[in-house]
C-alpha atoms as a PDB file:
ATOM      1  CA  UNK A   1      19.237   9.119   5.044  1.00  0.00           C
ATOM      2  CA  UNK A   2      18.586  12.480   3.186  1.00  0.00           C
ATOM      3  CA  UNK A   3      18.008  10.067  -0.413  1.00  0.00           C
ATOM      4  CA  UNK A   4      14.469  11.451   0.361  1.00  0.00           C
ATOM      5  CA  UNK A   5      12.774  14.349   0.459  1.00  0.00           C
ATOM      6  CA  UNK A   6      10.145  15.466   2.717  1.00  0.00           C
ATOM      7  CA  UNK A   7       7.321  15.772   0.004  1.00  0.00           C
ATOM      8  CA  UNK A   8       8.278  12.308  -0.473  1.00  0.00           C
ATOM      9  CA  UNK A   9       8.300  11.282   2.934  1.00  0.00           C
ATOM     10  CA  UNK A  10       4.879  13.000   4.004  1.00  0.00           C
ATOM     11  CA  UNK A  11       3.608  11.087   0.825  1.00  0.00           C
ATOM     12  CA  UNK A  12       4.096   7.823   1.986  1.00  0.00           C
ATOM     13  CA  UNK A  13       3.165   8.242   5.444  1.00  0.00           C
ATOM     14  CA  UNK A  14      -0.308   9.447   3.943  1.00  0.00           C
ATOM     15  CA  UNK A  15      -0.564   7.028   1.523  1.00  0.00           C
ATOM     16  CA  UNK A  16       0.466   3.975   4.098  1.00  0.00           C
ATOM     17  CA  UNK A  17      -1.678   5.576   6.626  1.00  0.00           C
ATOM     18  CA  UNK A  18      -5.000   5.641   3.705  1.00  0.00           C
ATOM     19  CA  UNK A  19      -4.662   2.169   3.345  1.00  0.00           C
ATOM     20  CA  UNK A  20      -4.461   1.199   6.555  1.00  0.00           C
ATOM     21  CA  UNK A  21      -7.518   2.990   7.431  1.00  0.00           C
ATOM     22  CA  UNK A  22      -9.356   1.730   4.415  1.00  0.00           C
ATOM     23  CA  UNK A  23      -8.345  -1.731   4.968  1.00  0.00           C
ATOM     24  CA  UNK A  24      -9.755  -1.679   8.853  1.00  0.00           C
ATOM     25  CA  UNK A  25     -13.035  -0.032   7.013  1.00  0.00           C
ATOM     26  CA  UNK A  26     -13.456  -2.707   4.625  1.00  0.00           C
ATOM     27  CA  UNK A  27     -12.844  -5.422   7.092  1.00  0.00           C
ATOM     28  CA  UNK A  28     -15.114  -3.882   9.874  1.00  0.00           C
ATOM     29  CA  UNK A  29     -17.990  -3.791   7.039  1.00  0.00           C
ATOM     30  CA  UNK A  30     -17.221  -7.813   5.956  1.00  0.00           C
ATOM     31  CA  UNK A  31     -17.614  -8.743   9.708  1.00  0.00           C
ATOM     32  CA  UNK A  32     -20.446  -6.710   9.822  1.00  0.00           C
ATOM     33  CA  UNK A  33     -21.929  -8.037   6.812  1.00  0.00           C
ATOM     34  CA  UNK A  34     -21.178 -11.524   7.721  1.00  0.00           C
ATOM     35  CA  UNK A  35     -22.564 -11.360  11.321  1.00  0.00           C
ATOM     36  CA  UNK A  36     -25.907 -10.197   9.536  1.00  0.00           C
ATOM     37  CA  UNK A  37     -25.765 -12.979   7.319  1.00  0.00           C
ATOM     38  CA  UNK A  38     -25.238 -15.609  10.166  1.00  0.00           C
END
């Protein structure tokens, strides 16, 4: 398991971890925007 390095290993936990936070942003502002709507 040492194919990887850790630059490359810290890189995708950040970058998995920035989408995952994005994603919960963007959803918590569509069920905010649709509650308003309704």
């Amino acid at each position: 398991m040492m194919t990887h390095s850790t630059w490359q290993v810290g890189l995708s936990v950040t970058l998995t971890g920035a989408s995952m936070f994005v994603g919960l942003m963007v959803g918590a502002c569509w069920l905010t925007a649709m509650n308003v709507n309704a």
